[in-house]
C-alpha atoms as a PDB file:
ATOM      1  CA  UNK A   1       1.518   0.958   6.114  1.00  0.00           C
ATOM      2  CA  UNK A   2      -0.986   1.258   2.940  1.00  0.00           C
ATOM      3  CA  UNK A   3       1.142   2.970  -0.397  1.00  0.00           C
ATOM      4  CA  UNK A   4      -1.556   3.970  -3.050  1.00  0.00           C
ATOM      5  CA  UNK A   5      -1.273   5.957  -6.378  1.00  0.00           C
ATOM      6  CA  UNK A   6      -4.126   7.911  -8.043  1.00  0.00           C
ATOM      7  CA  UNK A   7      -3.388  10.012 -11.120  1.00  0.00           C
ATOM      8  CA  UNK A   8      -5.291  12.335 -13.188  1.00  0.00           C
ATOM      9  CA  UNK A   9      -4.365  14.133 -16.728  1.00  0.00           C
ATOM     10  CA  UNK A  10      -6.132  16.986 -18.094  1.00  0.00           C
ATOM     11  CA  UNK A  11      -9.261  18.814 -16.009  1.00  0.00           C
ATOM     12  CA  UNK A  12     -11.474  16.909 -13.929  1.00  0.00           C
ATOM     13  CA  UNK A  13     -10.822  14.632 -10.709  1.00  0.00           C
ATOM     14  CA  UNK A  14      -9.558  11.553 -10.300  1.00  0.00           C
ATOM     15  CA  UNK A  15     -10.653   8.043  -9.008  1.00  0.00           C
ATOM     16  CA  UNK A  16     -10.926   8.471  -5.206  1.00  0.00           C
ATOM     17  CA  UNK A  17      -8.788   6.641  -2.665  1.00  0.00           C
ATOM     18  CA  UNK A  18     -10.657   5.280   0.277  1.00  0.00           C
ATOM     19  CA  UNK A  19      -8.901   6.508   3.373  1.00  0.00           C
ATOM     20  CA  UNK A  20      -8.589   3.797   6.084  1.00  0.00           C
ATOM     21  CA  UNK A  21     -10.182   6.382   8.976  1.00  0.00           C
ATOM     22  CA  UNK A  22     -10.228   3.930  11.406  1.00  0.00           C
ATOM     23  CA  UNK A  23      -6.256   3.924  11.974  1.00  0.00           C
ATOM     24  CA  UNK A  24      -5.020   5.562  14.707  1.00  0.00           C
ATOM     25  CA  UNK A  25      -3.345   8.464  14.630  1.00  0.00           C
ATOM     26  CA  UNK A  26      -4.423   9.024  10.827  1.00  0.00           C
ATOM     27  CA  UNK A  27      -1.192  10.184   9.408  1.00  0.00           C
ATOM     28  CA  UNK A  28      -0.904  10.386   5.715  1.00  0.00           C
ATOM     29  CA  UNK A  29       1.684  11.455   3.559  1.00  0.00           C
ATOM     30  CA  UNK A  30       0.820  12.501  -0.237  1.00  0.00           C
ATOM     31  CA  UNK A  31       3.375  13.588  -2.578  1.00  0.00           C
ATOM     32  CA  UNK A  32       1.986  14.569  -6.111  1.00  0.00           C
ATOM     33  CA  UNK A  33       4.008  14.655  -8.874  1.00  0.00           C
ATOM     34  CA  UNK A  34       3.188  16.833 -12.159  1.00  0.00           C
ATOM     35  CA  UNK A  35       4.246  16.130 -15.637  1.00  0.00           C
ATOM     36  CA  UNK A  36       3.786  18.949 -18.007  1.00  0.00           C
ATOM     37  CA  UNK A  37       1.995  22.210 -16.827  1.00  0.00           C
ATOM     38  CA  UNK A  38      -1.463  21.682 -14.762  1.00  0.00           C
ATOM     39  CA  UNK A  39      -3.129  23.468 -11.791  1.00  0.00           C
ATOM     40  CA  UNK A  40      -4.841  21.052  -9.016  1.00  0.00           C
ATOM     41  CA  UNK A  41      -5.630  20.273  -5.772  1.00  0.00           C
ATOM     42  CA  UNK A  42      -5.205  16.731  -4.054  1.00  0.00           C
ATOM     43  CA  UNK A  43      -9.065  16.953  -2.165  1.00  0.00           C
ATOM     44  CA  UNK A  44     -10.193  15.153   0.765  1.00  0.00           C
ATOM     45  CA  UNK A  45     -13.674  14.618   2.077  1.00  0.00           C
ATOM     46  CA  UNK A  46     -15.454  13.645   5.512  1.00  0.00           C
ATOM     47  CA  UNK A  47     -18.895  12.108   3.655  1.00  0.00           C
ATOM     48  CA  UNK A  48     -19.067   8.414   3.361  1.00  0.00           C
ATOM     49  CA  UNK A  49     -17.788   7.334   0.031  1.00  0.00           C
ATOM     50  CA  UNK A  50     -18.689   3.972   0.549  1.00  0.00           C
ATOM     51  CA  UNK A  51     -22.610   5.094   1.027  1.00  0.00           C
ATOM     52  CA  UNK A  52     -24.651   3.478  -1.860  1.00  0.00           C
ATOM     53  CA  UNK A  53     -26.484   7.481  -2.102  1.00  0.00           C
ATOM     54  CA  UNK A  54     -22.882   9.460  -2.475  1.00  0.00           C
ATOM     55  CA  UNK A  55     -21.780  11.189  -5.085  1.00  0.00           C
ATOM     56  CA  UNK A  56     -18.459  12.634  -5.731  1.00  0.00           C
ATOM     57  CA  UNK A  57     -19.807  15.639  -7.292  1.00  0.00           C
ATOM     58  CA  UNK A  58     -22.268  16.717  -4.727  1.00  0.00           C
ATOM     59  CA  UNK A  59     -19.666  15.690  -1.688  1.00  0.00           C
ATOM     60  CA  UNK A  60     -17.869  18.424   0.069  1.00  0.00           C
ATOM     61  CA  UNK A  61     -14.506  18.451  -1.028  1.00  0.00           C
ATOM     62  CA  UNK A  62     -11.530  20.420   0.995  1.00  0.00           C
ATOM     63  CA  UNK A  63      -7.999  21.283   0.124  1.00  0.00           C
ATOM     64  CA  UNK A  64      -5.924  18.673   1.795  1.00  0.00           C
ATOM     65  CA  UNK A  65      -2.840  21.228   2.590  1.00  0.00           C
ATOM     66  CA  UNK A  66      -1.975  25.140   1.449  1.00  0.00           C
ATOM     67  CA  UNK A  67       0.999  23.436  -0.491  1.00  0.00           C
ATOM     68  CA  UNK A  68      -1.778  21.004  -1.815  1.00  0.00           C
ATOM     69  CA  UNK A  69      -4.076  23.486  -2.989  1.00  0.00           C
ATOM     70  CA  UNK A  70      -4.085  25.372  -6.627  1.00  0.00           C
ATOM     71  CA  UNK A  71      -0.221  24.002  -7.043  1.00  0.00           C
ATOM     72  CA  UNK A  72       1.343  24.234 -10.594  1.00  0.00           C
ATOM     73  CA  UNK A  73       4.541  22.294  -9.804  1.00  0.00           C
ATOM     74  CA  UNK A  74       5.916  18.596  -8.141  1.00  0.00           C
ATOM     75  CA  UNK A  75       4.417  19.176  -4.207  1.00  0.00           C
ATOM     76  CA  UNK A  76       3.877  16.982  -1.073  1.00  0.00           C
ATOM     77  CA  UNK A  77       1.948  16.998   2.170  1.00  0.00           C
ATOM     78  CA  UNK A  78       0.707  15.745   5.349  1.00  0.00           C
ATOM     79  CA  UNK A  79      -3.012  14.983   6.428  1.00  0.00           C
ATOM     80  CA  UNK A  80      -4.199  14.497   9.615  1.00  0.00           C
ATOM     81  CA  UNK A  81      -7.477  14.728   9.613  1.00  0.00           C
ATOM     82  CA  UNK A  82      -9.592  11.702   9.687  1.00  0.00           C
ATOM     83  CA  UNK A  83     -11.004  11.487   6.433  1.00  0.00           C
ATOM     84  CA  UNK A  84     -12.554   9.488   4.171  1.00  0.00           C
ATOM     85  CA  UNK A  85     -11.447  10.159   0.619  1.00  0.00           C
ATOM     86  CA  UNK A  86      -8.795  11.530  -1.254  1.00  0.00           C
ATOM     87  CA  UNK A  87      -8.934  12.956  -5.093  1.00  0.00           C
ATOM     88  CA  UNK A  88      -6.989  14.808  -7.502  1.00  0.00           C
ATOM     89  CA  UNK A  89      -8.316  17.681  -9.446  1.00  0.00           C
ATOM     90  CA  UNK A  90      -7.008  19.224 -12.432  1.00  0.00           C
ATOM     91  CA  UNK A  91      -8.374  22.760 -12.705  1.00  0.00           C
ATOM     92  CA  UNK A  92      -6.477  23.579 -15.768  1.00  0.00           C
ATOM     93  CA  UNK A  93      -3.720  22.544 -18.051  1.00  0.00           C
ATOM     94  CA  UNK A  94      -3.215  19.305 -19.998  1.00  0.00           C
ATOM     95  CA  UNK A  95      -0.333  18.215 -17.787  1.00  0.00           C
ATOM     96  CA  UNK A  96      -0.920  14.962 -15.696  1.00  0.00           C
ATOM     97  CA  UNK A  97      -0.334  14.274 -11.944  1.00  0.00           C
ATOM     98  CA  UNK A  98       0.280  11.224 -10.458  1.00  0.00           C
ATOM     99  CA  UNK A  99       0.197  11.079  -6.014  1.00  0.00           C
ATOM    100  CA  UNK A 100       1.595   8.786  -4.129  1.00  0.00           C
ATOM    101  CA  UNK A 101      -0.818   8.307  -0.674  1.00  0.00           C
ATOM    102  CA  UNK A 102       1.198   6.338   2.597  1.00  0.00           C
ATOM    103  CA  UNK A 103      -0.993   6.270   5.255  1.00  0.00           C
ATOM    104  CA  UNK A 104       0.423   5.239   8.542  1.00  0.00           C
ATOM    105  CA  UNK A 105      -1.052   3.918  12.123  1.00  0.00           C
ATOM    106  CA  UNK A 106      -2.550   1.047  13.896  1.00  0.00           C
ATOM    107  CA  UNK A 107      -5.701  -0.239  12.105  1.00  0.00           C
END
């Protein structure tokens, strides 16, 4: 099992964490913590980060869950879609958020 963090403070996105999408069933559990006030989204994309041509800010991005998705407190989730990266973004605020990513399954 693969434990990651990625954090963020004040608006913008994170550093992106490379989903292993080759593990079987993808199963990944991301709790995000927020310290101070903040609204983000923890994002996930299907284009290939690891393409020499990508670029984070013309990739599609997606909400990773409804909890996940313009939150303002402490949330977590579960992602089961075979992705390929996972960001923070900060919309708004000057609080910080820091999300833990476990990713289970054979690989």
């Amino acid at each position: 099992m693969a434990v990651n963090t990625i954090s963020k403070t004040g608006t913008g996105s994170s550093s992106i964490y490379a989903v292993d999408y080759f593990r079987c069933p993808v199963n990944v559990g991301i709790q995000a913590v927020l310290s101070g006030t903040a609204t983000y989204t923890v994002e996930y994309t299907l284009d290939d980060i690891t393409s020499d041509s990508f670029s984070a800010s013309t990739a599609t991005w997606t909400g990773a869950t409804a909890d996940l998705t313009g939150a303002s407190a402490s949330k977590n989730g579960l992602l089961t879609v075979p992705c390929r990266g996972i960001r923070l973004t900060i919309a708004s605020g000057t609080g910080s958020v820091v999300a833990t990513i476990c990713q289970a399954g054979i690989g």
